[in-house]
Each structure stands twice: as C-alpha cells, then as structure tokens.
N, C-alpha and C. Protein backbone atom coordinates (compact mmCIF):
# COMPACT_ATOMS: atom_id res chain seq x y z
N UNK A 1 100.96 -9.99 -38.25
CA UNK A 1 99.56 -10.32 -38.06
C UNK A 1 99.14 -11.25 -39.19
N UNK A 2 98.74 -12.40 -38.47
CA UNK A 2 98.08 -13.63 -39.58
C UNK A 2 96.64 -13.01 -40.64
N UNK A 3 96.39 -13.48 -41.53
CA UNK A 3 95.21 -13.27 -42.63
C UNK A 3 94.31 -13.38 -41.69
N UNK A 4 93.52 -14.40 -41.27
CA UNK A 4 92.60 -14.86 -40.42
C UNK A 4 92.54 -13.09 -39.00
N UNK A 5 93.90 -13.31 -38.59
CA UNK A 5 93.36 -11.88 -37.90
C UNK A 5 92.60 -10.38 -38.26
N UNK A 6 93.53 -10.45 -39.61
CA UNK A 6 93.29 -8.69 -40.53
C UNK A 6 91.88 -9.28 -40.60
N UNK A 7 91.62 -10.51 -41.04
CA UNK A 7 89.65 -10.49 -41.70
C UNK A 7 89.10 -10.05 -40.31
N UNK A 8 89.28 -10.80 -39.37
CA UNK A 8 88.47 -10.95 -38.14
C UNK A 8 88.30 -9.32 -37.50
N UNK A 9 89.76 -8.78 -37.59
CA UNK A 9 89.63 -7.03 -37.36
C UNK A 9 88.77 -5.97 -38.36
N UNK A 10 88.74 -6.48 -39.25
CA UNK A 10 87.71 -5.66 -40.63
C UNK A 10 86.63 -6.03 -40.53
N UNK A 11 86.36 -7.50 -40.31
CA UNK A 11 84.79 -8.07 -39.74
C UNK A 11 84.07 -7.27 -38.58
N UNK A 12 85.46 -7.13 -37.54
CA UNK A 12 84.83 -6.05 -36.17
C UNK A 12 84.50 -4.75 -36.42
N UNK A 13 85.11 -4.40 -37.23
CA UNK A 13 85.09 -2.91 -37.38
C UNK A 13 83.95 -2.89 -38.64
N UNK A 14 83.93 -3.52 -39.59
CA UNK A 14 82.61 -3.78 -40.05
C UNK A 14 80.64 -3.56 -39.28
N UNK A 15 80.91 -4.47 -38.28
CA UNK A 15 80.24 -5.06 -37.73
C UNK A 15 79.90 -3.94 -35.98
N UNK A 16 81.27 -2.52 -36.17
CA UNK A 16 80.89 -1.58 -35.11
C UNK A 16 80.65 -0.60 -35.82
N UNK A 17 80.42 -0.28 -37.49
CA UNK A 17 79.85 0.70 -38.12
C UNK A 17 78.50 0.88 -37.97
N UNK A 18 78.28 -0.83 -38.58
CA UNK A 18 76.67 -1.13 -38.43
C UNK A 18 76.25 -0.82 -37.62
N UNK A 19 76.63 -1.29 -36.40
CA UNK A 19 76.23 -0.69 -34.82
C UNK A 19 75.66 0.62 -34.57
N UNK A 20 76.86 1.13 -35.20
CA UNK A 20 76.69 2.42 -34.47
C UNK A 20 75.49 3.31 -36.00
N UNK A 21 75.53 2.93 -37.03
CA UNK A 21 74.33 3.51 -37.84
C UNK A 21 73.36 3.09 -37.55
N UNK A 22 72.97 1.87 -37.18
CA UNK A 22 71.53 1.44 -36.69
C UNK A 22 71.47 2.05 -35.03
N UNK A 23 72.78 2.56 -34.25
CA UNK A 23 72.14 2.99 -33.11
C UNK A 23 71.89 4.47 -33.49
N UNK A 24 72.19 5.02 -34.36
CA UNK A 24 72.01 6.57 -34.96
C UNK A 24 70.52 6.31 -35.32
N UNK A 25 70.14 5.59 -36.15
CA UNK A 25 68.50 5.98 -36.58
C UNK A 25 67.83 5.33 -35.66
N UNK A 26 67.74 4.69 -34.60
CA UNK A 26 66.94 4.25 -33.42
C UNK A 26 66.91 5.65 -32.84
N UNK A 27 68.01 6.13 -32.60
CA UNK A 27 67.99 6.99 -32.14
C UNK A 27 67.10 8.65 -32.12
N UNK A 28 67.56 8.88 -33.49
CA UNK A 28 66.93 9.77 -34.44
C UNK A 28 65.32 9.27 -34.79
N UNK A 29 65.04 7.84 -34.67
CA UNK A 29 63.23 7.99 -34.65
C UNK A 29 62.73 7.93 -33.63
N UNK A 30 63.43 7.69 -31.81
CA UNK A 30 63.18 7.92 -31.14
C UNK A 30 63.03 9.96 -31.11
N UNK A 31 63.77 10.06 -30.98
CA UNK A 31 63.69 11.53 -30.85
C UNK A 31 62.69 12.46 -31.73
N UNK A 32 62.73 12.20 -33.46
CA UNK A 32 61.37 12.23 -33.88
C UNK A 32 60.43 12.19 -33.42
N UNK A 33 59.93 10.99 -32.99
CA UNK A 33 58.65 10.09 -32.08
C UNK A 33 58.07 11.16 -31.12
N UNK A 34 58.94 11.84 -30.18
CA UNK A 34 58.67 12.36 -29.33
C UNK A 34 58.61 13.79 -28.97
N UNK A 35 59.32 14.66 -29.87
CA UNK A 35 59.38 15.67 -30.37
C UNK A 35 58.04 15.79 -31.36
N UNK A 36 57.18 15.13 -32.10
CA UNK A 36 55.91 15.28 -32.87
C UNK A 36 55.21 15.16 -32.23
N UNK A 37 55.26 13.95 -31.23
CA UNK A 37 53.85 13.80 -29.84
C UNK A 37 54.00 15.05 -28.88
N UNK A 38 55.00 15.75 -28.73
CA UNK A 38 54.79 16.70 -27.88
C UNK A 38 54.40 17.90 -28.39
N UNK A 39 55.09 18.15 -29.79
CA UNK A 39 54.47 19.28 -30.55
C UNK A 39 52.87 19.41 -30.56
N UNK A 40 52.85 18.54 -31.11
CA UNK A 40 51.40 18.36 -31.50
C UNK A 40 50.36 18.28 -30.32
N UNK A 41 50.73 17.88 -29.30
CA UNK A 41 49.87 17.45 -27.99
C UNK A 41 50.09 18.82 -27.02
N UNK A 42 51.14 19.68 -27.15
CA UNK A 42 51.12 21.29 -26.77
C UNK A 42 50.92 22.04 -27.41
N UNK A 43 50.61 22.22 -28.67
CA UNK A 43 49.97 22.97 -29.63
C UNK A 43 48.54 22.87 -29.51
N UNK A 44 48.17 21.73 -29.44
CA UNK A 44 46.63 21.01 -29.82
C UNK A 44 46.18 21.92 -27.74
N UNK A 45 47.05 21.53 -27.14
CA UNK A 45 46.28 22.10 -25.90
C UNK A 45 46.39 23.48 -25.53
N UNK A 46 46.95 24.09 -26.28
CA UNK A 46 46.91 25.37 -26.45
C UNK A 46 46.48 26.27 -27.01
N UNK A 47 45.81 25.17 -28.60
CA UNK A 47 44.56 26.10 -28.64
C UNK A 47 42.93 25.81 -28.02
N UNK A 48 43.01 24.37 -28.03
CA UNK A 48 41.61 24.36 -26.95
C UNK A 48 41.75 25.50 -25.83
N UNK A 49 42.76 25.68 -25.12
CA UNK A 49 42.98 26.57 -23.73
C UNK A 49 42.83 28.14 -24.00
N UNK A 50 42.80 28.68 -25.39
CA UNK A 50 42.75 29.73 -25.71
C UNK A 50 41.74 29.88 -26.45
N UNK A 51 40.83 29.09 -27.04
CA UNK A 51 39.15 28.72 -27.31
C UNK A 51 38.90 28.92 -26.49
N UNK A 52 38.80 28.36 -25.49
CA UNK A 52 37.91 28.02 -24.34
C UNK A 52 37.81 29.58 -22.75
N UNK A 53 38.75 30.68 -23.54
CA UNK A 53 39.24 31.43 -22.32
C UNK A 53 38.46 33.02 -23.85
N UNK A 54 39.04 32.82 -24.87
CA UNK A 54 38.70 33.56 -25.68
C UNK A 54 37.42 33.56 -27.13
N UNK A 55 36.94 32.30 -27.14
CA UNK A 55 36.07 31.88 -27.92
C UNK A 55 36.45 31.99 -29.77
N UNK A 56 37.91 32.12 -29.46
CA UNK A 56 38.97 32.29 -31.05
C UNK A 56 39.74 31.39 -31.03
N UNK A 57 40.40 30.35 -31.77
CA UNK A 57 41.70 29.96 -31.86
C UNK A 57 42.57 30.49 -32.75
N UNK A 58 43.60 30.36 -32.30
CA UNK A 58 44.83 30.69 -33.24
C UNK A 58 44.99 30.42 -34.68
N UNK A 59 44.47 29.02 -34.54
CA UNK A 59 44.50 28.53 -36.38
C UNK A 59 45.37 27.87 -36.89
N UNK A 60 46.89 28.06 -36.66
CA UNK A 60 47.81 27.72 -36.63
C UNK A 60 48.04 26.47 -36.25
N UNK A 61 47.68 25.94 -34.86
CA UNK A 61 47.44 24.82 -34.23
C UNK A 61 47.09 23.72 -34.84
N UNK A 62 46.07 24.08 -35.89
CA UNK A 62 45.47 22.64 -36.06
C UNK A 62 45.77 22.22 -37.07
N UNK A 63 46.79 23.06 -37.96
CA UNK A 63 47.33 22.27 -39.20
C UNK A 63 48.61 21.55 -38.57
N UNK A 64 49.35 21.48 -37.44
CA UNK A 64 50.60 21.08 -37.22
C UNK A 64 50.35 19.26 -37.40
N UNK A 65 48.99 19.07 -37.17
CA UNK A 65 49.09 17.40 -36.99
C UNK A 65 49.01 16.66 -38.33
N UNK A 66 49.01 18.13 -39.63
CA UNK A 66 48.47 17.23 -41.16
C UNK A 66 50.56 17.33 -41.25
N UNK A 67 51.00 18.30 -40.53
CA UNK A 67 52.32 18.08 -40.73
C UNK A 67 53.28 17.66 -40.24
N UNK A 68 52.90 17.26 -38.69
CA UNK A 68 53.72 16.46 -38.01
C UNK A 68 53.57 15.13 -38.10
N UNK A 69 51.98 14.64 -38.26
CA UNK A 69 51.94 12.95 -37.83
C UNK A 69 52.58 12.53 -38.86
N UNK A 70 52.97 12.74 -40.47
CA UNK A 70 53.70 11.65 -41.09
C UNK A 70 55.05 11.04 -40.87
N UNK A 71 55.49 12.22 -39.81
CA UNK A 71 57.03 11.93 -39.35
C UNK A 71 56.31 11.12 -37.94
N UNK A 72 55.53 11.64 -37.43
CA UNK A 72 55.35 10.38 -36.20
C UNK A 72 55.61 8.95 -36.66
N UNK A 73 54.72 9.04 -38.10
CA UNK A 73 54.46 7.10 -38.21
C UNK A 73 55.64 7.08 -39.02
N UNK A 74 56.24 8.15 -39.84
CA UNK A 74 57.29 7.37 -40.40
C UNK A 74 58.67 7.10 -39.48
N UNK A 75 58.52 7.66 -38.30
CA UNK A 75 59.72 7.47 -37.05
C UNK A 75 59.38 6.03 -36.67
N UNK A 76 57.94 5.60 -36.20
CA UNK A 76 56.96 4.21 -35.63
C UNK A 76 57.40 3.35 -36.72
N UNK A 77 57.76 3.44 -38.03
CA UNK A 77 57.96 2.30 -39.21
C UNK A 77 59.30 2.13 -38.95
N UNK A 78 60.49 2.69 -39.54
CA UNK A 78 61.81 2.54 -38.86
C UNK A 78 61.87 1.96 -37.18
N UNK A 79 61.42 2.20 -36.58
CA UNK A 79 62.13 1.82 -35.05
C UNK A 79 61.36 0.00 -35.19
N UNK A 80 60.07 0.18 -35.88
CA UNK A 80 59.95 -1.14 -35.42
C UNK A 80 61.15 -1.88 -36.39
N UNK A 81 60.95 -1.57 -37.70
CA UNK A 81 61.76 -2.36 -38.42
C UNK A 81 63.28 -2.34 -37.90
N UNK A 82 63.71 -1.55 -37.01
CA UNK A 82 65.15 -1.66 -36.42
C UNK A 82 64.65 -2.96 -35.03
N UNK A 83 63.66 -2.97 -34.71
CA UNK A 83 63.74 -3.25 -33.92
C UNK A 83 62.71 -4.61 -34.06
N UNK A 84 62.64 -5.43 -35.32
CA UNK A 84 62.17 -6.53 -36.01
C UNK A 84 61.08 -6.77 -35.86
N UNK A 85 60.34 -5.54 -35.19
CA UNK A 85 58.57 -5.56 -35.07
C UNK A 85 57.64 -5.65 -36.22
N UNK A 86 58.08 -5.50 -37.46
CA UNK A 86 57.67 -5.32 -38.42
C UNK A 86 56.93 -6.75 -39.14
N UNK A 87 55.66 -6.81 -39.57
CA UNK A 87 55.57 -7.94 -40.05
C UNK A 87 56.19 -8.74 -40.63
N UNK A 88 56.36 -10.10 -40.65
CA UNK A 88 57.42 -10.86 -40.80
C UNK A 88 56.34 -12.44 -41.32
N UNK A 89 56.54 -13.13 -42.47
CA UNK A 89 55.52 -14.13 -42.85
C UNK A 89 57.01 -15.51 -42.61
N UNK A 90 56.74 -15.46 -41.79
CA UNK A 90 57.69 -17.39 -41.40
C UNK A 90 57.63 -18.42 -41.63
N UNK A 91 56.43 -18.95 -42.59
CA UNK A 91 56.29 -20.71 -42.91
C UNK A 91 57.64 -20.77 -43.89
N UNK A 92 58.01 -19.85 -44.78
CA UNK A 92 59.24 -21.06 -45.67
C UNK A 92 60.27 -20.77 -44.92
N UNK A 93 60.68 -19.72 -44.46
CA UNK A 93 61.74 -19.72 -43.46
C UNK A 93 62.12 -20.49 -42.59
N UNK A 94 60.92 -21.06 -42.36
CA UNK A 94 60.98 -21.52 -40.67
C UNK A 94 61.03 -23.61 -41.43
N UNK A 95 60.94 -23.62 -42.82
CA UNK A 95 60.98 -25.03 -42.80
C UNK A 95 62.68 -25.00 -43.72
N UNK A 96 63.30 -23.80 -44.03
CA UNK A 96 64.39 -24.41 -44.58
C UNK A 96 65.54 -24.06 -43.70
N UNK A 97 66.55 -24.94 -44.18
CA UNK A 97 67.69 -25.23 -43.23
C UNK A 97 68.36 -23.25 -43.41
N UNK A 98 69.51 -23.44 -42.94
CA UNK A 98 69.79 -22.66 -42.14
C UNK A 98 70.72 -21.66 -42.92
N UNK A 99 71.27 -22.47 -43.70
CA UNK A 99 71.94 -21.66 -45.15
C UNK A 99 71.13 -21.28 -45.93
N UNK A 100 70.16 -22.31 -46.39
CA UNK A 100 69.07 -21.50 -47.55
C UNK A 100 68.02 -20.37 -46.84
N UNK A 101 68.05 -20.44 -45.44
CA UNK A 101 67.32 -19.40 -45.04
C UNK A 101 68.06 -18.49 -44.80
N UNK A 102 69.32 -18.48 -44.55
CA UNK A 102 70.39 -17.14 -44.97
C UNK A 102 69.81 -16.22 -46.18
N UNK A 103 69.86 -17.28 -46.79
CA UNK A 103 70.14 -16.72 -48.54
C UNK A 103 68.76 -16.11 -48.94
N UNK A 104 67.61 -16.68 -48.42
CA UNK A 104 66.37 -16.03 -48.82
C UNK A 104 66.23 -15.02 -47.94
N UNK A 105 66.96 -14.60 -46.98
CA UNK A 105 66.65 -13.68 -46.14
C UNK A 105 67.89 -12.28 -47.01
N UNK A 106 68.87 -12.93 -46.96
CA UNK A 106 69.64 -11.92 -47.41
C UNK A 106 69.07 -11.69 -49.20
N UNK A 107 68.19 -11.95 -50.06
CA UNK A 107 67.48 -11.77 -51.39
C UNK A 107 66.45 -10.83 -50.94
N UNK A 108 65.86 -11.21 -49.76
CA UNK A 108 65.04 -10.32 -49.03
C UNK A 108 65.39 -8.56 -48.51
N UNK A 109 66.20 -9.23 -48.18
CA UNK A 109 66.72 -7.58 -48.03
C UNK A 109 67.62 -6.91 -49.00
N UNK A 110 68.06 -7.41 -50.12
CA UNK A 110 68.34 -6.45 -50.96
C UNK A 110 67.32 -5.85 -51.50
N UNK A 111 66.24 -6.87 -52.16
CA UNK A 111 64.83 -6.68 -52.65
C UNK A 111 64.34 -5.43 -51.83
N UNK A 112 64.32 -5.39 -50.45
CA UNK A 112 64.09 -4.43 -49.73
C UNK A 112 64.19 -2.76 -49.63
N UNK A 113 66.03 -3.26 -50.07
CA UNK A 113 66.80 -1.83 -49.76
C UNK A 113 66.20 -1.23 -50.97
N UNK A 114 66.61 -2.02 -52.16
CA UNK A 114 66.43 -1.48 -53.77
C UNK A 114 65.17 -0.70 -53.60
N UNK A 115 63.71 -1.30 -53.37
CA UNK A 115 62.43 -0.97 -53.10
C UNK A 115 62.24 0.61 -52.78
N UNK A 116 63.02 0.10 -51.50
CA UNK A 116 62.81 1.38 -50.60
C UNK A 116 63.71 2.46 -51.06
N UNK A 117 64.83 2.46 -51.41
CA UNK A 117 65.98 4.03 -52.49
C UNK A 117 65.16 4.29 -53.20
N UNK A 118 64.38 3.31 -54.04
CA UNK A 118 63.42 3.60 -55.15
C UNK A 118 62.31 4.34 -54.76
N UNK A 119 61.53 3.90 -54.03
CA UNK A 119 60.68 4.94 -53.49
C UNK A 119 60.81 6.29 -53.16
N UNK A 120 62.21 6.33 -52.19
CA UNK A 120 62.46 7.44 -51.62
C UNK A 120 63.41 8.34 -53.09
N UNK A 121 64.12 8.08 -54.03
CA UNK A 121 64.29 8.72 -55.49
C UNK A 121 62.76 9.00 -56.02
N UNK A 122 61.96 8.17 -56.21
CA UNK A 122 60.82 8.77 -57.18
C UNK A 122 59.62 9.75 -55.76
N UNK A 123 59.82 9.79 -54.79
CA UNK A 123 58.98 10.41 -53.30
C UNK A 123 60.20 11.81 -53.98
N UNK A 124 61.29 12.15 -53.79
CA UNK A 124 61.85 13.42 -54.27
C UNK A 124 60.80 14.23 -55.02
N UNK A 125 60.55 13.68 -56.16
CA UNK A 125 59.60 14.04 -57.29
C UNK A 125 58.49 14.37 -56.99
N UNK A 126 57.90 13.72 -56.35
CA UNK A 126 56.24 13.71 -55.51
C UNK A 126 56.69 15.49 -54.66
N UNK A 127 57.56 15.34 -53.99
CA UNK A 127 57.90 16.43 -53.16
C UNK A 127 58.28 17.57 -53.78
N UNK A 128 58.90 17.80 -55.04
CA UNK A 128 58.56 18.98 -55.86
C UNK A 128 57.24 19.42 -56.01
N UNK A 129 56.68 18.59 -56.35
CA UNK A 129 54.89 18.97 -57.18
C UNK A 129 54.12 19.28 -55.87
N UNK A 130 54.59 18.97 -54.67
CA UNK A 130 53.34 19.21 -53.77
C UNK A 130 54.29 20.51 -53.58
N UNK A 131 55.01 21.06 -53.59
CA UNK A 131 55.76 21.66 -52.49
C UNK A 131 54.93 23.14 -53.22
N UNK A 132 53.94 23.33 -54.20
CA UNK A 132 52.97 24.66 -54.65
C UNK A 132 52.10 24.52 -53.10
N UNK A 133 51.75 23.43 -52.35
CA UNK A 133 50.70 23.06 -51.91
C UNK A 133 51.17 24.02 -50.51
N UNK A 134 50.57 25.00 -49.85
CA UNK A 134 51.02 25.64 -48.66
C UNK A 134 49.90 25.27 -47.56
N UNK A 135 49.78 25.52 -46.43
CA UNK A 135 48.89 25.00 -45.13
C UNK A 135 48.42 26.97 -44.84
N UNK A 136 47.19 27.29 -45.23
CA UNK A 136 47.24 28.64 -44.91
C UNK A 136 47.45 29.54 -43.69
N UNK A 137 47.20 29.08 -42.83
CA UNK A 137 47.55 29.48 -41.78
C UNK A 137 49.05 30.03 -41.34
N UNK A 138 49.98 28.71 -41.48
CA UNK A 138 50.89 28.18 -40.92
C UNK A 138 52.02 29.18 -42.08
N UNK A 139 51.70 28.90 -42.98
CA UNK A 139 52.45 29.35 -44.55
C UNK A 139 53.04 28.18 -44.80
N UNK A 140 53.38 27.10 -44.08
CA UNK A 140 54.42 26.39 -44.18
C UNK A 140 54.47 25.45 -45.49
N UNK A 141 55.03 24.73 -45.77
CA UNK A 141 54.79 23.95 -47.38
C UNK A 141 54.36 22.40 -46.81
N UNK A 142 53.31 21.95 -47.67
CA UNK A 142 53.16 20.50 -47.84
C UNK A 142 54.08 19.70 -48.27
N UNK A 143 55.34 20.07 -48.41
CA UNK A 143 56.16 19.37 -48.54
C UNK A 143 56.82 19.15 -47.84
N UNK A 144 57.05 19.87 -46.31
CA UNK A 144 56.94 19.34 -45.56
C UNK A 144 56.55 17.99 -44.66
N UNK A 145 55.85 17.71 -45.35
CA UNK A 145 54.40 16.18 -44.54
C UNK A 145 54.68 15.08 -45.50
N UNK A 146 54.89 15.64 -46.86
CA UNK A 146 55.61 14.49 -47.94
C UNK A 146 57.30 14.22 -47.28
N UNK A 147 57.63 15.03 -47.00
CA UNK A 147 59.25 14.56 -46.81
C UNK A 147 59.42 13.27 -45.99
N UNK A 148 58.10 13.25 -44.99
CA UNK A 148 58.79 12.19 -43.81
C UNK A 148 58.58 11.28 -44.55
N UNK A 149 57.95 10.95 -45.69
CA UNK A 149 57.91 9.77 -46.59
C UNK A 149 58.98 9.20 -46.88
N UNK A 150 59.88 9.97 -47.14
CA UNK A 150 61.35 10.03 -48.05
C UNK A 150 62.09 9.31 -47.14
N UNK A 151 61.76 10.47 -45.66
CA UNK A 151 62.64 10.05 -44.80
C UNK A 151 62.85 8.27 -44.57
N UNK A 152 61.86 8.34 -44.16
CA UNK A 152 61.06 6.54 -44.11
C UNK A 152 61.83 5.79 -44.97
N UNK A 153 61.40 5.96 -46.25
CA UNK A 153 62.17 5.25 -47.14
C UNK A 153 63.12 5.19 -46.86
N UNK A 154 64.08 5.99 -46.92
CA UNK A 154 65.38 5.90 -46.70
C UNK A 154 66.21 4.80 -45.51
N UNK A 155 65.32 5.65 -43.96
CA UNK A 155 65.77 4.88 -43.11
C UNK A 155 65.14 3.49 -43.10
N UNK A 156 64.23 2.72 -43.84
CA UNK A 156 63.87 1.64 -44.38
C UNK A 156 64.85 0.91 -45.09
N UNK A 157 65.37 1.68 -46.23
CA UNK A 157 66.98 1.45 -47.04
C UNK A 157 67.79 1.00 -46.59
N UNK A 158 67.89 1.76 -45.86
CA UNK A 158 69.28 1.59 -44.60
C UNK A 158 69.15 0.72 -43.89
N UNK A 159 68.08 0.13 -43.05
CA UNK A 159 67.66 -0.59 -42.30
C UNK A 159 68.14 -2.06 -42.98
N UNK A 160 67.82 -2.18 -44.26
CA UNK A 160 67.54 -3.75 -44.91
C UNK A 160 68.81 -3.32 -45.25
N UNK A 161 70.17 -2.35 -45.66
CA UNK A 161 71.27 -2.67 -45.84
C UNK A 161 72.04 -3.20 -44.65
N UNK A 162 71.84 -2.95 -43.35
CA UNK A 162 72.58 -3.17 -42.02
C UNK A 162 72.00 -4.57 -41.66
N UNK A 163 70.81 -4.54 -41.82
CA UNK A 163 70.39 -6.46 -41.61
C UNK A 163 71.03 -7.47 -42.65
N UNK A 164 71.48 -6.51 -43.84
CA UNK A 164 72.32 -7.24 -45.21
C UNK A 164 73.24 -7.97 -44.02
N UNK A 165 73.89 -7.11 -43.47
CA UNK A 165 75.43 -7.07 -43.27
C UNK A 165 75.15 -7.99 -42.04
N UNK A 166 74.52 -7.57 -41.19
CA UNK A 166 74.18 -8.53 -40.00
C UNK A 166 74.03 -10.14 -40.12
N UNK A 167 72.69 -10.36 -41.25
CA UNK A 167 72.59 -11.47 -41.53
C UNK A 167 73.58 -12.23 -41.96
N UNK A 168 74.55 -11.68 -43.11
CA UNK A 168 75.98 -12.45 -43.52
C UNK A 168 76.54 -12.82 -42.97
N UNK A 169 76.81 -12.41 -41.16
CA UNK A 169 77.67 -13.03 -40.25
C UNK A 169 77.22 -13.41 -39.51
N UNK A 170 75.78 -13.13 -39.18
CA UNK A 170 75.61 -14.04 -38.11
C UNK A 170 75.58 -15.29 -38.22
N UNK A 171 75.66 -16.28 -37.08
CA UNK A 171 75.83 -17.67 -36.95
C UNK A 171 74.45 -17.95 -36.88
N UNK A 172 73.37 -17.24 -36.55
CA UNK A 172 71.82 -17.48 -36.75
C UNK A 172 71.08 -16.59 -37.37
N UNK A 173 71.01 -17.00 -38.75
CA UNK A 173 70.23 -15.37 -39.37
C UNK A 173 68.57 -15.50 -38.96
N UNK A 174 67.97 -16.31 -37.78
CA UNK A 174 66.79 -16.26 -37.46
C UNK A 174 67.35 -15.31 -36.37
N UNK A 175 68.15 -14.73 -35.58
CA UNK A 175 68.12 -14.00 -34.80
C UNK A 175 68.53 -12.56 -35.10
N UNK A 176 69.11 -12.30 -36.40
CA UNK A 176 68.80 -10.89 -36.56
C UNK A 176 67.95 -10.48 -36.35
N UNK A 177 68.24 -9.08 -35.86
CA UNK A 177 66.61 -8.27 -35.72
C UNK A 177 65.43 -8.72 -34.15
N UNK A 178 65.72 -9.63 -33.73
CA UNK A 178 64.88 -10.10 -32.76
C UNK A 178 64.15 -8.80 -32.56
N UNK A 179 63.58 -9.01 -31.87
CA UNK A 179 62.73 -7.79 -30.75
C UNK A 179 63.45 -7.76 -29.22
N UNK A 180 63.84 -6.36 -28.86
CA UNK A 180 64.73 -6.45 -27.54
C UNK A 180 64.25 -6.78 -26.50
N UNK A 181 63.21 -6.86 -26.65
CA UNK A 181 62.14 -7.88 -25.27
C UNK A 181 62.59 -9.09 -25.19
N UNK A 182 62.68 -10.01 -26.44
CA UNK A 182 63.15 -11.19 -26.24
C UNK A 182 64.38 -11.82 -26.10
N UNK A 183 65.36 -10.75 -26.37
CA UNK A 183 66.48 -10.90 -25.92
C UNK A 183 66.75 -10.59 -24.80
N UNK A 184 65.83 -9.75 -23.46
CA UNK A 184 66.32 -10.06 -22.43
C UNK A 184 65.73 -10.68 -21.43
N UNK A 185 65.02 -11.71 -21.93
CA UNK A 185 63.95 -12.63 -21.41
C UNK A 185 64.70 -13.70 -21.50
C-alpha cells in the first residue's frame, strides 16, 4: 500500500469519527429537546388538571421548568451550532480568498473550543456552590439547572473541535456546517 493511500485511509477514518461524534450529540440534543418539552408540558398539565378537579396542586410541578428549561436551550444551542444555525458575522470571510478564510475560520474555532472547556472547567465550580441551593418541593438540587450549562459548554467544545477537523479538509471551508435545508435544496 502506497503513502498517499495509508493518508487517504486515516483521513477516512478520521473524517468517520467526526461523523459519527457530531451524529452522537445531534442526537443526544435531539432527545434532550424532547424529553424536557414533554416533561415539562405533562407535568405542567397535570397540575392545572388536578387544580382545577381539587382546588390544590401538587407543587412539585412547577419547579420542573426552573430545572428542565436550561437543558431545553442548552440542547437548542448545540443542535443549532451542529447544525450552523448559529450566528455567523460574514463580511471578512466572505471578501477573503479561500485559504485565508480557511485559516480565520479554523483560529475561530480553536478560539472557540478553548472558550467553551473554559467555561465549562470554571461552570464545575459555579456547580459546587449552588449545589447548597435545593427546589423545596421537589428536594432536588439547583445544580441540577446549572449542569446543563456545563453540558452546553462542552458540547459547544466539541462542536468547534469537529468543525476544526472538518474545515481542514474540506475543499470549501464556506460549506462546513451549512444548514441541512440548504443542502437539500
């Protein structure tokens, strides 16, 4: 087997890791996403339905949304950013050639990843100190509702490391990331 092949086979297999970790957290904030909207949207109607039959609620109910929605939006931040919805500012990009917009894109996303580990290392910390903080009802910990922060971060991390890798090979680093609408248009 020629040099040129072994790269081209390590490039593939490179290039089906990525794959398959960016199809793992699409995945995983899909399922998030929808698992919090349903919690929360059968909880929430279950205690109106038991107000409304008994003139008591449970109680329980209405703290789930101070602890579910941060994983809602932090699932909604990852999928767009997997899925290049994420704000995006294009005038210098869009006027330099095609290598130097490699290169500011790939500065971009290290800048990114670093950002975001960083956050999600010093969010650890944040998540000790709240974790005294309990929801009375529920018992459950406020650290809970801080975590999806972390989470975020992280899969943010991850996100700008797999566009690292993407962008390096692609033959158009304006088409990493597209939005999947426009790719099948």
């Amino acid at each position: 087997m020629d040099t040129q092949s072994t790269s081209e086979l390590k490039l593939s297999k490179l290039v089906s890791v990525v794959n398959v970790v960016d199809n793992g957290i699409v995945m995983a904030s899909i399922a998030i996403a929808i698992t919090t909207i349903s919690v929360m949207f059968t909880t929430l109607l279950l205690e109106v339905i038991i107000r409304y039959f008994s003139s008591q609620g449970l109680g329980w109910p209405t703290e789930l949304p101070s602890i579910l929605f941060p994983w809602l939006v932090a699932a909604g931040v990852v999928l767009a950013a997997q899925q290049g919805q994420h704000i995006a500012v294009a005038a210098l990009p869009s006027i330099l050639k095609t290598a130097h917009a490699r290169r500011l894109f790939l500065l971009l996303q290290v800048i990114t990843a670093v950002t975001f580990y960083y956050l999600a290392w010093v969010g650890l910390q944040v998540v000790e100190i709240t974790g005294a903080e309990v929801y009375p009802a529920t018992g459950i910990s406020a650290r809970w509702a801080y975590l999806a922060l972390i989470v975020c971060f992280i899969g943010l991390g991850i996100t700008a490391s797999t566009t690292f890798v993407k962008l390096w090979f692609a033959p158009n680093p304006f088409s990493v990331r597209e939005p999947a609408l426009e790719e099948s248009l």
